[in-house]
N, C-alpha and C. Protein backbone atom coordinates (compact mmCIF):
# COMPACT_ATOMS: atom_id res chain seq x y z
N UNK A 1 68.99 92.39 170.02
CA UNK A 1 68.02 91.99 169.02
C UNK A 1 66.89 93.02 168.91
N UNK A 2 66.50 93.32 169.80
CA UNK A 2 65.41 94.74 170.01
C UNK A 2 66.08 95.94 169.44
N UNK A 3 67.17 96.22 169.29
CA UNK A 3 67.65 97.37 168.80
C UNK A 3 67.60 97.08 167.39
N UNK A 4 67.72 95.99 166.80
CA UNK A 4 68.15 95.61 165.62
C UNK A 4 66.58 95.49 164.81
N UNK A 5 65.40 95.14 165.60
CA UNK A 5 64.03 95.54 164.84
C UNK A 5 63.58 96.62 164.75
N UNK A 6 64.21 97.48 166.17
CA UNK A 6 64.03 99.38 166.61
C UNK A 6 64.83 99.82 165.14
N UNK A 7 65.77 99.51 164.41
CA UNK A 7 66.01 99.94 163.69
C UNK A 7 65.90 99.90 162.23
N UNK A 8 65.29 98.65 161.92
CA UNK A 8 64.87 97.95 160.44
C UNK A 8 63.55 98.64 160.67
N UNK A 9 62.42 98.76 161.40
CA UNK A 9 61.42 99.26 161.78
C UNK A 9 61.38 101.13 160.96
N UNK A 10 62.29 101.50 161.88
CA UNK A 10 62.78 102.97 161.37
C UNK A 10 63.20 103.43 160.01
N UNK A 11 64.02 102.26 159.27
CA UNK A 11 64.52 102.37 158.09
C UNK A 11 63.19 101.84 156.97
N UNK A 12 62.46 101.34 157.72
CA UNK A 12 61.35 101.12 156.54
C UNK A 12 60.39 102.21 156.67
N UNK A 13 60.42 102.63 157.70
CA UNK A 13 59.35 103.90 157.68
C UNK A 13 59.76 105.37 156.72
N UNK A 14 61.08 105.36 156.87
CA UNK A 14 61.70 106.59 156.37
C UNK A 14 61.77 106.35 154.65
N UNK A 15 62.29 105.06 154.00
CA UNK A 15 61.84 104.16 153.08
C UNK A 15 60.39 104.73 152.15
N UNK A 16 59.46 104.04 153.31
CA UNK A 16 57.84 104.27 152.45
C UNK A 16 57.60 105.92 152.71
N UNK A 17 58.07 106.37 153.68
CA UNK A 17 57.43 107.98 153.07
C UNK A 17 58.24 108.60 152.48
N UNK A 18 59.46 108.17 151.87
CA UNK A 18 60.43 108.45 151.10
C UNK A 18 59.34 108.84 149.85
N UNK A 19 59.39 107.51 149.22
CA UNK A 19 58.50 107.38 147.84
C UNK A 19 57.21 108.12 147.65
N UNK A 20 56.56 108.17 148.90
CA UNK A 20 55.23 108.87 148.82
C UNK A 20 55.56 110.18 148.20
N UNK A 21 56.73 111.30 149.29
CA UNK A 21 56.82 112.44 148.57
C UNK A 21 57.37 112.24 147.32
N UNK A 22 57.84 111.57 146.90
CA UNK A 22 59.09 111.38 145.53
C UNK A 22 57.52 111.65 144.62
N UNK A 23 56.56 110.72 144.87
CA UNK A 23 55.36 110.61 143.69
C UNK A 23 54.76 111.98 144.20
N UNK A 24 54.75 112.69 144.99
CA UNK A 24 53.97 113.84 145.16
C UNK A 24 54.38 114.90 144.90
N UNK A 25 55.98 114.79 144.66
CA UNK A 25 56.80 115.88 144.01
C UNK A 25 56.38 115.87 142.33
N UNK A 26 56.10 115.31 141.74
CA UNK A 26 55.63 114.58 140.30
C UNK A 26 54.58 115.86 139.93
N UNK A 27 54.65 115.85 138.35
CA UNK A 27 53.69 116.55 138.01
C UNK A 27 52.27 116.29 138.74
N UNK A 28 51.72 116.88 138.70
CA UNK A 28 49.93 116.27 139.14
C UNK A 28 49.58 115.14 137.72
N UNK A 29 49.46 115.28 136.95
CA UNK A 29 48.83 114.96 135.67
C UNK A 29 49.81 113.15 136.13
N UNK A 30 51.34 112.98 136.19
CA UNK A 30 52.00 111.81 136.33
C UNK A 30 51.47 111.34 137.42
N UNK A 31 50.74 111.98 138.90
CA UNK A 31 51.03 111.32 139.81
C UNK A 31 48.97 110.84 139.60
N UNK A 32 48.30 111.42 138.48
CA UNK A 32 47.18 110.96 138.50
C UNK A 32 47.23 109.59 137.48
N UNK A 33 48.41 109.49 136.63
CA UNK A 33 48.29 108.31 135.67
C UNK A 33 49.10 107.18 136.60
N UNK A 34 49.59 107.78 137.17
CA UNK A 34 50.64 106.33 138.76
C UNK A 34 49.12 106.10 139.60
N UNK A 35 48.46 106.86 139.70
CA UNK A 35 47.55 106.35 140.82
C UNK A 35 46.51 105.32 139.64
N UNK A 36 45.45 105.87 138.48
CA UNK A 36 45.07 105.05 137.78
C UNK A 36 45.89 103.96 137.22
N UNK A 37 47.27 103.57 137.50
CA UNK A 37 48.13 102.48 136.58
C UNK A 37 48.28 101.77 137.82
N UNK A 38 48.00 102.24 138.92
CA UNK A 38 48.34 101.26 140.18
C UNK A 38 46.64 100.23 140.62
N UNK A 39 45.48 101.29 140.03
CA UNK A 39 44.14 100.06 140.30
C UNK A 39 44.10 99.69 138.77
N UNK A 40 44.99 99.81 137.81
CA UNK A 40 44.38 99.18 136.47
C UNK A 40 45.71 97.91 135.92
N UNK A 41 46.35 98.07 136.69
CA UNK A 41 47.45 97.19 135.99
C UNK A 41 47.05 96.22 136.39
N UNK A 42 47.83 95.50 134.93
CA UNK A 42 47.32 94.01 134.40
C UNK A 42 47.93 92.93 134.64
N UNK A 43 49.34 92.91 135.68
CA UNK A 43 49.77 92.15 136.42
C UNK A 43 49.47 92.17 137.92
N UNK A 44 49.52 91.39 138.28
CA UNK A 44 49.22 91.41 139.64
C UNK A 44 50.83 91.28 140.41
N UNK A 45 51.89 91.48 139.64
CA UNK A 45 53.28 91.46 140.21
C UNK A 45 54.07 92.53 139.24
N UNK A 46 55.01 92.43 139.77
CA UNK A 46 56.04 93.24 139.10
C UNK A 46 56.08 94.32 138.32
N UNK A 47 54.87 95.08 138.65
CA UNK A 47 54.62 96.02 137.91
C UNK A 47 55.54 97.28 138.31
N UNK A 48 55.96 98.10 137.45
CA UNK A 48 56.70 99.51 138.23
C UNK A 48 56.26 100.37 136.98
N UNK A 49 56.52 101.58 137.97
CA UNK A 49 56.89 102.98 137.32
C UNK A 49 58.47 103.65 137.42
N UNK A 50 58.81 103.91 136.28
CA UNK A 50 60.10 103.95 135.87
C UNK A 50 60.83 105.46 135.68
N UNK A 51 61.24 105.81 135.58
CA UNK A 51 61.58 107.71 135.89
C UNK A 51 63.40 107.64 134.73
N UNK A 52 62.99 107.83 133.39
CA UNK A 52 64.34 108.09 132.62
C UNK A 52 64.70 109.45 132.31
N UNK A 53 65.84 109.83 131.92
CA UNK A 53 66.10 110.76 131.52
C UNK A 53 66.42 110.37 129.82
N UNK A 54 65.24 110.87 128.37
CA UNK A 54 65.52 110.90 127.42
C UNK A 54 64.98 112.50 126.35
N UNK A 55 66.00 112.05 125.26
CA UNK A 55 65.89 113.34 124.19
C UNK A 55 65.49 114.69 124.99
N UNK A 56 66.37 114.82 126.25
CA UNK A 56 66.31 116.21 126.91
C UNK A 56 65.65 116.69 127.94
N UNK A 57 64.93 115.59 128.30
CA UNK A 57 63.48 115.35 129.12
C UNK A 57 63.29 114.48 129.73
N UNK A 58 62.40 114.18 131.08
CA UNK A 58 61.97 113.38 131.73
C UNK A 58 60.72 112.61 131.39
N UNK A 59 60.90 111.54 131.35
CA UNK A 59 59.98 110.71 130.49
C UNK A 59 59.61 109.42 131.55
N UNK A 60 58.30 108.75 131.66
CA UNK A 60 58.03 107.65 132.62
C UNK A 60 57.60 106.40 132.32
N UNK A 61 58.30 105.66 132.27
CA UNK A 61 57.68 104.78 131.32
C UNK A 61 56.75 103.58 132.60
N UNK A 62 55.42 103.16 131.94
CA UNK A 62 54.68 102.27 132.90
C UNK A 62 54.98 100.76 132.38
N UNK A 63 55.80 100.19 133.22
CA UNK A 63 55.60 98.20 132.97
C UNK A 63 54.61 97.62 133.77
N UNK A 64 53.89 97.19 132.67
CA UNK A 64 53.04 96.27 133.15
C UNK A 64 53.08 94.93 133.82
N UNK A 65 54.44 94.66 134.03
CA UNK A 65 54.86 93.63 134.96
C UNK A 65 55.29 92.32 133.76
N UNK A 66 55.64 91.30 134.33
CA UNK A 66 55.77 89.45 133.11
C UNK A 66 54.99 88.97 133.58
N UNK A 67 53.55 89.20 133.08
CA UNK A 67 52.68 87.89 133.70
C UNK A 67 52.11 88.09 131.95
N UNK A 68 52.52 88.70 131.51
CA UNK A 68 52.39 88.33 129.25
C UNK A 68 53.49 88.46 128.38
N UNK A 69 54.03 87.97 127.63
CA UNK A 69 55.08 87.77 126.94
C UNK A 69 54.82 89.05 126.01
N UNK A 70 53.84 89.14 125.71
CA UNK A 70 54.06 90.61 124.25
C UNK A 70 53.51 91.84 124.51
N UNK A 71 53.38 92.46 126.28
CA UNK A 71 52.84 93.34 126.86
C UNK A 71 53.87 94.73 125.63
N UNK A 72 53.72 95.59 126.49
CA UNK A 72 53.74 96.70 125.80
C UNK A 72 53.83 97.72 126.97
N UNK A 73 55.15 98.29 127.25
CA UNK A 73 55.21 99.54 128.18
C UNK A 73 54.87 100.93 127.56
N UNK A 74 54.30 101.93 128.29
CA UNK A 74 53.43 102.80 127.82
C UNK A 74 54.91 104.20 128.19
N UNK A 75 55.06 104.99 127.53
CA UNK A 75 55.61 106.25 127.41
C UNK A 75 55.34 107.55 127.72
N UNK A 76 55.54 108.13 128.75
CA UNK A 76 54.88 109.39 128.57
C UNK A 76 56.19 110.66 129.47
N UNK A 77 55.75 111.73 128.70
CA UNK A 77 56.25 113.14 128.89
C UNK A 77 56.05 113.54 130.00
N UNK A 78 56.31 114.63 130.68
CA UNK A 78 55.91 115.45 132.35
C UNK A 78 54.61 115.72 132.19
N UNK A 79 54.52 116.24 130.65
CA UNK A 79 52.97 116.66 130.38
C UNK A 79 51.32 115.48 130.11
N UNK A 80 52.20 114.36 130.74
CA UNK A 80 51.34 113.15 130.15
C UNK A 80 51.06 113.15 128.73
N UNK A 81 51.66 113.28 128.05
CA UNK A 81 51.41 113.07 126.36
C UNK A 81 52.06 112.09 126.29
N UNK A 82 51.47 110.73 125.37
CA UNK A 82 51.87 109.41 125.19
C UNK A 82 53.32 109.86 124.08
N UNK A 83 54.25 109.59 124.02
CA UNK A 83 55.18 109.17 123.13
C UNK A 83 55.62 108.24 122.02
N UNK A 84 54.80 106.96 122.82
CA UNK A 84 55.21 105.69 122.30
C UNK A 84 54.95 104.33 123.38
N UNK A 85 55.52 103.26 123.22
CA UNK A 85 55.41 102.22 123.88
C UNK A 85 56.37 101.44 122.98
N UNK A 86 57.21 100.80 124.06
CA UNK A 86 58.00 100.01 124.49
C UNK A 86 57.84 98.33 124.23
N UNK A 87 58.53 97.30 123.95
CA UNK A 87 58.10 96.18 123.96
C UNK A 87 56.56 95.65 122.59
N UNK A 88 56.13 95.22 123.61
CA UNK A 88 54.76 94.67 122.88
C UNK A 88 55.19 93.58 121.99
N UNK A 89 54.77 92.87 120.90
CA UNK A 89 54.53 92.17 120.06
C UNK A 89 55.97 91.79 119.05
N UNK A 90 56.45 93.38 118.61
CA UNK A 90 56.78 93.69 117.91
C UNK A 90 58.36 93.53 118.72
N UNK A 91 58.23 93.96 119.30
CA UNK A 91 59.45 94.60 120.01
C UNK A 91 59.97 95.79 120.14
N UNK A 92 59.41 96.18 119.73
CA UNK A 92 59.37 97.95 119.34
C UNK A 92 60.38 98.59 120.39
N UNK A 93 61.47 99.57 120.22
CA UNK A 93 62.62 100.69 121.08
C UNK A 93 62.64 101.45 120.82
N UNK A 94 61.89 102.17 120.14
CA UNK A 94 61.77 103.32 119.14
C UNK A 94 60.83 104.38 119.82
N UNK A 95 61.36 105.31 120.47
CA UNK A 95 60.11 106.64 120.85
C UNK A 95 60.85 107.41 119.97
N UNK A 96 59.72 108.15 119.87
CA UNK A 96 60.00 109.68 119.05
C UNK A 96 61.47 109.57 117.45
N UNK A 97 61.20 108.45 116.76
CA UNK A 97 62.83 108.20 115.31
C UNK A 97 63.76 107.52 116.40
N UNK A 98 63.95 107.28 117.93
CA UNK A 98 65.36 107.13 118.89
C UNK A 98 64.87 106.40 119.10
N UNK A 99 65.95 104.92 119.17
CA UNK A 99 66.23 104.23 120.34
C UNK A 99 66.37 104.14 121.87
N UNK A 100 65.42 103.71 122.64
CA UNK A 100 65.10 104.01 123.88
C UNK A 100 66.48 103.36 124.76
N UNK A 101 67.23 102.86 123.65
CA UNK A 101 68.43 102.22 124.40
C UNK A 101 69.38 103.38 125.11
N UNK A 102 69.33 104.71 124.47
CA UNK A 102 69.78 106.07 125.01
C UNK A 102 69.57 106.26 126.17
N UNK A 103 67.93 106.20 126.64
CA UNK A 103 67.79 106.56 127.88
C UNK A 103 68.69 106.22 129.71
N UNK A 104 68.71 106.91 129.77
CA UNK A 104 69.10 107.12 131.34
C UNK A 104 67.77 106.89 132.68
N UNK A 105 68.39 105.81 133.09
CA UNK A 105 67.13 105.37 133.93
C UNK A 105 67.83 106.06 135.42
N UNK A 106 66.57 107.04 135.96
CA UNK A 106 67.01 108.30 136.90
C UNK A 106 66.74 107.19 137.94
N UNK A 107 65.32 107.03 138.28
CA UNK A 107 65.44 106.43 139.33
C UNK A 107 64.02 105.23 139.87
N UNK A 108 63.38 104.82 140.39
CA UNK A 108 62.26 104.01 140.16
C UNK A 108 61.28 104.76 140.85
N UNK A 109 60.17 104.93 140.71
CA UNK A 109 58.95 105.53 141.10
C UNK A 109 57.76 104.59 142.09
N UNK A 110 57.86 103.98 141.30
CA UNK A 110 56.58 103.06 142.17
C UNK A 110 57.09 101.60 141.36
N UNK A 111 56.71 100.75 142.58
CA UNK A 111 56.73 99.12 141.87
C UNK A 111 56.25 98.54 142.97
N UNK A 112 55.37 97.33 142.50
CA UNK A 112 54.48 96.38 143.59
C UNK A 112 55.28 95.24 144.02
């Protein structure tokens, strides 16, 4: 049983500093809008940062978690330039004339 917490112990450590470098490998400019989207988000659950591959490029999209039915995920480039947003009201899938249904989701970045 001691070997078996010696080792869940180990696998979570390797785990959380996994992600740390993953966000520190990140542009500076992404890993300053992950740090402001992590004290400003408007759920207090389920929030993530998302890492796709679209229209040729790496693109991040921020969810604001389900704690609102007509939220609105935010879009952005390596260069932090907004694209678009996701969801909201409308329902909106549309960045840049494309359907965001294209995208390739690389891998997850951050989530609470």
């Amino acid at each position: 049983m001691k070997n078996l917490i010696i080792l869940i112990s180990i696998f979570l450590i390797v785990i959380t500093g996994c992600k740390k470098d993953l966000i520190k490998s990140l542009p500076e400019c992404v890993q300053d809008e992950i740090s402001d989207f992590k004290k400003n988000k408007l759920c207090s659950s389920d929030s993530k940062v998302l890492e796709y591959y679209f229209q040729n490029q790496k693109v991040y999209v921020f969810e604001e978690g389900s704690c609102g039915a007509d939220l609105s995920f935010t879009v952005i480039d390596e260069d932090c330039n907004i694209l678009g947003y996701l969801g909201g009201f409308s329902g909106n899938d549309i960045i840049n004339g494309e359907s965001f249904d294209s995208a390739k989701l690389e891998q997850t970045i951050w989530k609470d």
